[in-house]
Protein backbone atom coordinates (compact mmCIF):
# COMPACT_ATOMS: atom_id res chain seq x y z
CA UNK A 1 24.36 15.87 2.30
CA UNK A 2 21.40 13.96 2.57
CA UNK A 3 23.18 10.58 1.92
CA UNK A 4 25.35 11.71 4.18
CA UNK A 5 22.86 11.92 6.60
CA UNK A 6 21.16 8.51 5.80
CA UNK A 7 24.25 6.80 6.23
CA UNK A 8 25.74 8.54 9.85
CA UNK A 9 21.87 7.61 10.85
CA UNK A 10 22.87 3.90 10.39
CA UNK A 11 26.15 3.89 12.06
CA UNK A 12 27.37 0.56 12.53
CA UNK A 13 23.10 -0.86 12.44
CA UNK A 14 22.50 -3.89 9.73
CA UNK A 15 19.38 -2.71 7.21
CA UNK A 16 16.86 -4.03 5.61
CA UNK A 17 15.54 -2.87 1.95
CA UNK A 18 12.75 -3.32 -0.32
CA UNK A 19 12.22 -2.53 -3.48
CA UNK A 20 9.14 -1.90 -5.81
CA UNK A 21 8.22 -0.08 -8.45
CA UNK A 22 5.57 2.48 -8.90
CA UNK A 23 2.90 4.03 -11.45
CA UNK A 24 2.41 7.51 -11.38
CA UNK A 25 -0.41 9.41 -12.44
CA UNK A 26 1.39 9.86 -15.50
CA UNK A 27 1.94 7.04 -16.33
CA UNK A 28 5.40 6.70 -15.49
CA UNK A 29 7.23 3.47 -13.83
CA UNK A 30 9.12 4.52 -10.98
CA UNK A 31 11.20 2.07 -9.00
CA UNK A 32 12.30 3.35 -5.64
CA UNK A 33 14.69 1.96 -2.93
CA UNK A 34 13.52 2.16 1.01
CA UNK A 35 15.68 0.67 3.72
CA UNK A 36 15.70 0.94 6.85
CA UNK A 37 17.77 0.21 10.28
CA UNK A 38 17.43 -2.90 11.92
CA UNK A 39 17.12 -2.73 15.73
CA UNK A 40 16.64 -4.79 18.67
CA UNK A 41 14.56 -2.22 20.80
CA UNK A 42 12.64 -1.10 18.33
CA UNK A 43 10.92 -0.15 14.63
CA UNK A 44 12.57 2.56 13.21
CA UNK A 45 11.02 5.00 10.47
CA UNK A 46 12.74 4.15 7.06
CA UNK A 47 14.29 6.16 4.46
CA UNK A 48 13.58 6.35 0.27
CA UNK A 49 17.09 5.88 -0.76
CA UNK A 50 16.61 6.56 -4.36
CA UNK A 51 14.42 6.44 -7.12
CA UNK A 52 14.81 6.05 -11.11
CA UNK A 53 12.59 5.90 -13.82
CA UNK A 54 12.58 3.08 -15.35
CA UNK A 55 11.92 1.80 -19.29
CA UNK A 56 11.09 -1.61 -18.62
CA UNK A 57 10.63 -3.41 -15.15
CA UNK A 58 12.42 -6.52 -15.59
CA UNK A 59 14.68 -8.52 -13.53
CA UNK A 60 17.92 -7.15 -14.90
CA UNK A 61 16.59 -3.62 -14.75
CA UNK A 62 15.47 -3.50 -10.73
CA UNK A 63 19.27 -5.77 -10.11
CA UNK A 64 20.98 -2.91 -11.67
CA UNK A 65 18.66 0.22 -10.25
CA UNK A 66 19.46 -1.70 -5.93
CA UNK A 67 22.94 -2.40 -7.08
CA UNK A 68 23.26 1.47 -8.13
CA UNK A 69 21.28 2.87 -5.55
CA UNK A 70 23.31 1.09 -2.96
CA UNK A 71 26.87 2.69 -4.34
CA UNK A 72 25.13 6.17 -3.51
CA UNK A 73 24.98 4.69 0.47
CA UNK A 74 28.15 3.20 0.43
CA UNK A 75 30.17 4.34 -2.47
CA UNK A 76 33.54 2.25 -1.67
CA UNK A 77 31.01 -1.12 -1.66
CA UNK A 78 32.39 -2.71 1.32
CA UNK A 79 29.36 -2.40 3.10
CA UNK A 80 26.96 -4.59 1.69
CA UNK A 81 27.09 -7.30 4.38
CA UNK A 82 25.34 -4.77 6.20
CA UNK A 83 21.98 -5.90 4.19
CA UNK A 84 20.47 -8.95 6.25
CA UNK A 85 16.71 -8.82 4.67
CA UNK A 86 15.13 -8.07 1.25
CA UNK A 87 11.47 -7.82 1.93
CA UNK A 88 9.08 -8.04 -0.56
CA UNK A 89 5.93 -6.65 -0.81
CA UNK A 90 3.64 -7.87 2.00
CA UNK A 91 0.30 -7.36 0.53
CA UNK A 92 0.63 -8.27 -3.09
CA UNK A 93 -2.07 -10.54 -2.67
CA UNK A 94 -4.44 -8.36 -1.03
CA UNK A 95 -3.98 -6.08 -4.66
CA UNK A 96 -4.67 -8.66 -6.64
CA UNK A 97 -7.69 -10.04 -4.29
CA UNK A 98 -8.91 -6.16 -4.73
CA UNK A 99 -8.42 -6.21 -8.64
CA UNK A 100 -10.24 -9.22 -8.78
CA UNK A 101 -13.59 -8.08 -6.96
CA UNK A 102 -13.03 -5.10 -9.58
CA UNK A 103 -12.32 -6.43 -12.68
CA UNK A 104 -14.22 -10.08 -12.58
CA UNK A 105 -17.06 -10.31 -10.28
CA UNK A 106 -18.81 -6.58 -9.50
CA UNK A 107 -18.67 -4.87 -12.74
CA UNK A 108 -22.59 -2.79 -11.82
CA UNK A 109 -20.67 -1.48 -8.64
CA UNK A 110 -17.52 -0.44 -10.39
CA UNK A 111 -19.69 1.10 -12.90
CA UNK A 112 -21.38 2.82 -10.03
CA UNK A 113 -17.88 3.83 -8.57
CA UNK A 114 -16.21 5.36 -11.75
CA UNK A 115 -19.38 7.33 -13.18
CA UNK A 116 -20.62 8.81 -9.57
CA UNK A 117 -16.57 9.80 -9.64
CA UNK A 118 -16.89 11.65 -12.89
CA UNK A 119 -20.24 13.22 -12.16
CA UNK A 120 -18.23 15.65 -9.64
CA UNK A 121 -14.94 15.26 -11.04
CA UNK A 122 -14.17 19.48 -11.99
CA UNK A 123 -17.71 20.08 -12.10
CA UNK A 124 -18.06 22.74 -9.25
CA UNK A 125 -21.97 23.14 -9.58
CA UNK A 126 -22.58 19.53 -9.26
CA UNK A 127 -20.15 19.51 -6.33
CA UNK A 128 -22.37 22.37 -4.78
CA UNK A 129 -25.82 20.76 -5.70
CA UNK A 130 -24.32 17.63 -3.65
CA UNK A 131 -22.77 19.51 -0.73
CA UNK A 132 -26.43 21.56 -0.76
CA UNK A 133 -28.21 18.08 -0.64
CA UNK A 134 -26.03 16.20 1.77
CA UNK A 135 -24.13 19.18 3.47
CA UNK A 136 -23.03 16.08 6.33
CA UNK A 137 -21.89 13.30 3.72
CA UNK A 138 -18.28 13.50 2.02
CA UNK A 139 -18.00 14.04 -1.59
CA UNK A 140 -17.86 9.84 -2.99
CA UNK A 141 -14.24 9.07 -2.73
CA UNK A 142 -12.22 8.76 -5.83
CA UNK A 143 -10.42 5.32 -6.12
CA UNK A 144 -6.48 4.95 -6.97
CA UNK A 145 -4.60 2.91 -8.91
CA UNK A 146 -1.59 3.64 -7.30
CA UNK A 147 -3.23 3.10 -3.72
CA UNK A 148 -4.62 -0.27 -2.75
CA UNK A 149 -7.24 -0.90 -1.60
CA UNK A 150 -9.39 2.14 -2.51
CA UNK A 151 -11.69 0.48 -4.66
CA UNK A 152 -12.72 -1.22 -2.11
CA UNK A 153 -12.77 2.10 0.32
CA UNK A 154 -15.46 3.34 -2.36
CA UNK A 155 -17.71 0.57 -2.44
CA UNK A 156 -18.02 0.47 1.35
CA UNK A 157 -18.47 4.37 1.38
CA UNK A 158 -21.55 3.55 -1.36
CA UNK A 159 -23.09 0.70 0.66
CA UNK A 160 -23.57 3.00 4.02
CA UNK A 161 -24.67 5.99 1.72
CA UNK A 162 -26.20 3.88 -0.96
CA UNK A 163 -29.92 5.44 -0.79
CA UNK A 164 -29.17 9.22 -0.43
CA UNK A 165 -26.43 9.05 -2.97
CA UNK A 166 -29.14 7.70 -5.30
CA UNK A 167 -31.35 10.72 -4.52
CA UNK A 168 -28.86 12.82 -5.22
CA UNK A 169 -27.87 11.25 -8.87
CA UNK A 170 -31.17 10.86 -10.19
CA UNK A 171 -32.12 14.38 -9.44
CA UNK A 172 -30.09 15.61 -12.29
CA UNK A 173 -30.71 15.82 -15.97
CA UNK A 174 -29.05 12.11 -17.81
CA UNK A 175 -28.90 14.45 -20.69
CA UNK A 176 -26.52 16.83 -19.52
CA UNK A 177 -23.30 14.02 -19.20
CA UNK A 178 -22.89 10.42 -20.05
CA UNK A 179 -21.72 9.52 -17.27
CA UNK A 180 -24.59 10.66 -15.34
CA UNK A 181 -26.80 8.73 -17.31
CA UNK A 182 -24.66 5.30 -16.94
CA UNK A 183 -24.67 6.21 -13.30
CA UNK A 184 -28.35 6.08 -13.05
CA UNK A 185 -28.54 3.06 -14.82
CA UNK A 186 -26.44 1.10 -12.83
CA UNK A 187 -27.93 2.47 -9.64
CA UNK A 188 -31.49 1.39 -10.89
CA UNK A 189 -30.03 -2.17 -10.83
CA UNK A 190 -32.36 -4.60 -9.00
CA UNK A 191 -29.39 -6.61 -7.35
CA UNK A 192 -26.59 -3.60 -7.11
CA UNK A 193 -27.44 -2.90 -3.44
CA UNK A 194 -26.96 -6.51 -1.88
CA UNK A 195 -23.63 -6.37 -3.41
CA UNK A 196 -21.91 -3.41 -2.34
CA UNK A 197 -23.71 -4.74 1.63
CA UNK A 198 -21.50 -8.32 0.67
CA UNK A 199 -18.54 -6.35 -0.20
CA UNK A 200 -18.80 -4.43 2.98
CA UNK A 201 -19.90 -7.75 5.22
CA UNK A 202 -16.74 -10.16 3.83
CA UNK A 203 -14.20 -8.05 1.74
CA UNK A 204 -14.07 -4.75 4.72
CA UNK A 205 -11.29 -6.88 6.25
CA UNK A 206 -8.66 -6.54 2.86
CA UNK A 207 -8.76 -2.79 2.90
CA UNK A 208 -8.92 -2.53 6.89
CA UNK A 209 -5.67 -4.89 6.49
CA UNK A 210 -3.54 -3.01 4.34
CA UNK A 211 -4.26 0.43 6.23
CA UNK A 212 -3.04 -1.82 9.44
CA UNK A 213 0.11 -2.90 7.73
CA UNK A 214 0.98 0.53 6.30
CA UNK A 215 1.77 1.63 9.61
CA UNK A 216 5.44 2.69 10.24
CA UNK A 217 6.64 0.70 13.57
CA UNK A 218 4.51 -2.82 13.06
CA UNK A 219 6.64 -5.65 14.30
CA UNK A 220 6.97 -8.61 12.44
CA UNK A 221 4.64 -11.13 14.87
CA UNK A 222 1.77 -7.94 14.03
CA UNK A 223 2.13 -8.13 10.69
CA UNK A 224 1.83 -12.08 9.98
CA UNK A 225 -0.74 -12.22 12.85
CA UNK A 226 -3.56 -9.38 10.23
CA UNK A 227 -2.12 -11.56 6.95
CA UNK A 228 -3.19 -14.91 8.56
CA UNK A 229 -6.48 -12.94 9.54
CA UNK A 230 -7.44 -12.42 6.34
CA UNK A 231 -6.76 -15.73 4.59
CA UNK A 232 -8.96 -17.10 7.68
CA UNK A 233 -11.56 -14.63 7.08
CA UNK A 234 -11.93 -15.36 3.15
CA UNK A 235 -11.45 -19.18 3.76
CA UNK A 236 -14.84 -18.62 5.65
CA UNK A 237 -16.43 -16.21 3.63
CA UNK A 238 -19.33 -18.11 1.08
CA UNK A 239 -20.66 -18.03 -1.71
CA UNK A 240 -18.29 -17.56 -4.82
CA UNK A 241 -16.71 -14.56 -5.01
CA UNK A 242 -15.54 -15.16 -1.77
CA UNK A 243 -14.24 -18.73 -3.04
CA UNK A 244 -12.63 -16.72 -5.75
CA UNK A 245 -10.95 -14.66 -3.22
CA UNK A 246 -9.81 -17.56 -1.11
CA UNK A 247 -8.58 -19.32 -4.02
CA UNK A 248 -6.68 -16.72 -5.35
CA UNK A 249 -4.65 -15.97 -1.86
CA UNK A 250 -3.85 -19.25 -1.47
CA UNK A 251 -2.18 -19.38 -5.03
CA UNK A 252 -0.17 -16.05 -4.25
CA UNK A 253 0.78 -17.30 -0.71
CA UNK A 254 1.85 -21.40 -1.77
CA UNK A 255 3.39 -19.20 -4.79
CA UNK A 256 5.63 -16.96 -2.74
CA UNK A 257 7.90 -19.44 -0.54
CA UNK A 258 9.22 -15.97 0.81
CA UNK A 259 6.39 -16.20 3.24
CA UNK A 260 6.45 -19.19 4.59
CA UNK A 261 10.53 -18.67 5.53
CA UNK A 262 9.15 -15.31 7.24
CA UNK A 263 6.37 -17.30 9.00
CA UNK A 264 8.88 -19.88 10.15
CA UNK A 265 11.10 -16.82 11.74
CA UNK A 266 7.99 -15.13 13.52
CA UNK A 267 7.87 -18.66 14.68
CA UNK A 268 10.88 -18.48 16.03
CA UNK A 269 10.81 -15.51 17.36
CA UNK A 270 7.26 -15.97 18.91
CA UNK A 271 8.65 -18.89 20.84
CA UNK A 272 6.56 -21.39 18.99
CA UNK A 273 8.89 -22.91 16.71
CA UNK A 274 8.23 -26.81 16.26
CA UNK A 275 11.31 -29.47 16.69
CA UNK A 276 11.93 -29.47 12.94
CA UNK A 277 12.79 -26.06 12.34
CA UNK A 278 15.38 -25.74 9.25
CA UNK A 279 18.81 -24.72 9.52
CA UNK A 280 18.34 -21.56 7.38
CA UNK A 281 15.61 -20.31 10.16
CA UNK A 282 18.41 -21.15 12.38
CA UNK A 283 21.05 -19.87 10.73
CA UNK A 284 19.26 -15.96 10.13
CA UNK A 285 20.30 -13.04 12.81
CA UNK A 286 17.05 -13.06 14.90
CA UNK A 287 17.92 -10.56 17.04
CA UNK A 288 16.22 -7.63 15.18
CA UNK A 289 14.03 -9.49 12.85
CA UNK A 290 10.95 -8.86 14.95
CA UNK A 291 11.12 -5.06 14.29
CA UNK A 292 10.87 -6.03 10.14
CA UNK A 293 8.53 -5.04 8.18
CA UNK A 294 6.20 -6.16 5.86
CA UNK A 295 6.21 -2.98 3.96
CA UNK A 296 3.34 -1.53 1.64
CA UNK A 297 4.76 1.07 -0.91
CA UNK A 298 3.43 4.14 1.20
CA UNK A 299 5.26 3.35 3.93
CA UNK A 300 7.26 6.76 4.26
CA UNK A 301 5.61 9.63 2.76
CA UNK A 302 8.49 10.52 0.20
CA UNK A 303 6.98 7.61 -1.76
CA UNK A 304 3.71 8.53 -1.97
CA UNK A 305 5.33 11.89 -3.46
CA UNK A 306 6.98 10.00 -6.19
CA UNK A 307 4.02 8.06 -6.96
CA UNK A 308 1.22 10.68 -6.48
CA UNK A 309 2.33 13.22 -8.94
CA UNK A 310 -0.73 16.00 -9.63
CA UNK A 311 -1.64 14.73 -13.37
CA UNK A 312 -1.79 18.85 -14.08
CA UNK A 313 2.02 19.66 -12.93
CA UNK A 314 4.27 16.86 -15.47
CA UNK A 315 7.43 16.92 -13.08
CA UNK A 316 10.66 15.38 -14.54
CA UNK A 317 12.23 12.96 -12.97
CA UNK A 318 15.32 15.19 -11.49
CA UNK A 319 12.49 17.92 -10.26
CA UNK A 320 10.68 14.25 -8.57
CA UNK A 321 14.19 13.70 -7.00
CA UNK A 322 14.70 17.15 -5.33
CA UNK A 323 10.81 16.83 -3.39
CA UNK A 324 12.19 13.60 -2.45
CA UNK A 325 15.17 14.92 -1.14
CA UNK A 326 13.25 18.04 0.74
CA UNK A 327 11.07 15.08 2.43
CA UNK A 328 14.25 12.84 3.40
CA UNK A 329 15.21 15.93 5.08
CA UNK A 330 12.22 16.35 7.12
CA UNK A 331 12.57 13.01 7.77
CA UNK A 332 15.88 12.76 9.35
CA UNK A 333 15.15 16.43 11.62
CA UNK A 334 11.82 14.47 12.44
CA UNK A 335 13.92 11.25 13.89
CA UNK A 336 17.03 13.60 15.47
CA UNK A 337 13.99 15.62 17.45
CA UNK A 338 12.92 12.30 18.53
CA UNK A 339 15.97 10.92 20.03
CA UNK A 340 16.34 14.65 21.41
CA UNK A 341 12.95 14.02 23.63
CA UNK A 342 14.10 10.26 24.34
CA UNK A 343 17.02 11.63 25.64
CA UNK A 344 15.15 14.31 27.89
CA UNK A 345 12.89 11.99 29.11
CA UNK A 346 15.49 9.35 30.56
């Protein structure tokens, strides 16, 4: 019924899809489908098709999970010209910018991240000595692997609260946890502090950027205007880390020719095309392309449910399938209200 659905939503529309694949909290890889309806007037909300765990995420293994997935939308298979766009991801390297600052260049702050984490994590009478000491702070947030850009979240969250969170550590006893006393080391650090302020002065801008493009209804022109205000952002950023950073976009970008084809059709689109554009630009159904996408994985909220399993429920994959299915049909009584109101209002 929900297929159903999907596809009578559609009508006669073109799509575009993306596919990725996932990491749960247990560990699983999940590869999911989302496609959505290309219009002319205006962004639409997209759908998770499907979803399959998968053994191994190789070529031949996401080629068969789209071509599979797509038989559920259109079973007889005489629909696939409807497809005009395969996006990939749009902020792969803003991840791997984010992994970098992690893994290579601020290991004192992530040390400081992932022991201040497990200080509270299900200890209630820390969390209470905390809330007691700074009843107007948040609890530190808790960085995700399966959400980008969260490491990043934390560090800025420890260089505005830097000094009382300090307080707050070294008050208790090192003995009573490990991680408390690694914590308190790497808090006593002599050059921790200026850090986390650089991260927040030059590296703000990567997770501000992915929130931005995570939002449902971005044209195209919106989304290559915040990517091309990052790479100018760390092309000016010194010293070097941020030369790291720069370096490392500009690898992903000349690496990904996918980009500079969807650059040349914003161009287009935008009006500012030069003399020279190629025939392919040329030859690609404009008309709706300024309503794509540059889609992050949590750009409908049925993926975040496949990816954001609790790590104390183990859900199988067909249990995983019928949450999805509950959200899709949220989803599409969410968009038919919509259309209800747009139809009031003219």
């Amino acid at each position: 019924m929900v297929i159903k659905q999907i596809r009578n939503s559609f009508g006669n529309n073109d799509i575009w899809i993306s596919v990725d694949e996932t990491t749960d909290r247990l560990g699983r890889c999940i590869a999911h489908l989302v496609i959505g309806k290309l219009s002319s007037e205006e962004a639409v909300r997209p759908f998770l098709l499907a979803l399959k765990q998968l053994d191994k995420t190789k070529s031949n293994t996401i080629s068969r999970f789209l071509n599979e997935s797509l038989a559920l939308l259109w079973p007889k298979g005489t629909e696939d010209k409807k497809v005009k766009w395969f996006v990939s991801d749009g902020t792969s390297y803003m991840i791997k910018t984010d992994t970098n600052l992690k893994c290579l260049n601020y290991l004192d702050v992530n040390g400081i991240i992932s022991n201040v984490k497990t200080i509270f994590l299900k200890a209630p009478i820390r969390v209470d000595f905390y809330k007691n000491s700074l009843p107007n702070t948040p609890l530190p947030p808790e960085p995700v692997l399966i959400r980008w850009g969260t490491w990043i979240q934390a560090a800025l969250f420890y260089a505005d609260h830097f000094h009382v969170l300090k307080q707050v550590v070294m008050s208790l006893e090192a003995t009573d946890a490990q991680c408390i006393k690694k914590a308190q080391e790497f808090l006593n650090k002599a050059n921790v502090k200026n850090e986390l302020l650089y991260i927040k002065t030059h590296f703000k801008i990567i997770a501000d950027a992915i929130e931005q493009l995570e939002t449902i209804g971005l044209k195209l022109n919106q989304s290559v205007e915040i990517v091309e205000k990052v790479y100018t952002s760390l092309k000016n950023t010194p010293g070097k880390v941020g030369e790291m950073a720069f370096q490392n976009v500009l690898y992903l970008l000349k690496k990904n020719p996918g980009y500079d084809f969807i650059c040349s059709v914003n161009n287009v689109i935008c009006g500012a095309a030069a003399a020279g554009t190629s025939k392919e630009v040329e030859a690609v159904e404009l008309n709706s392309a300024h309503t794509l996408p540059l889609p992050p994985k949590r750009k409908c909220k049925s993926t975040e449910l496949a990816a954001e399993t609790d790590e104390t429920s183990v859900l199988s994959l067909s249990e995983l399938q019928r949450l999805v299915l509950l959200e899709q049909l949220k989803l599409i009584k969410m968009q038919q209200k919509e259309i209800e109101n747009k139809r009031e209002r003219e």
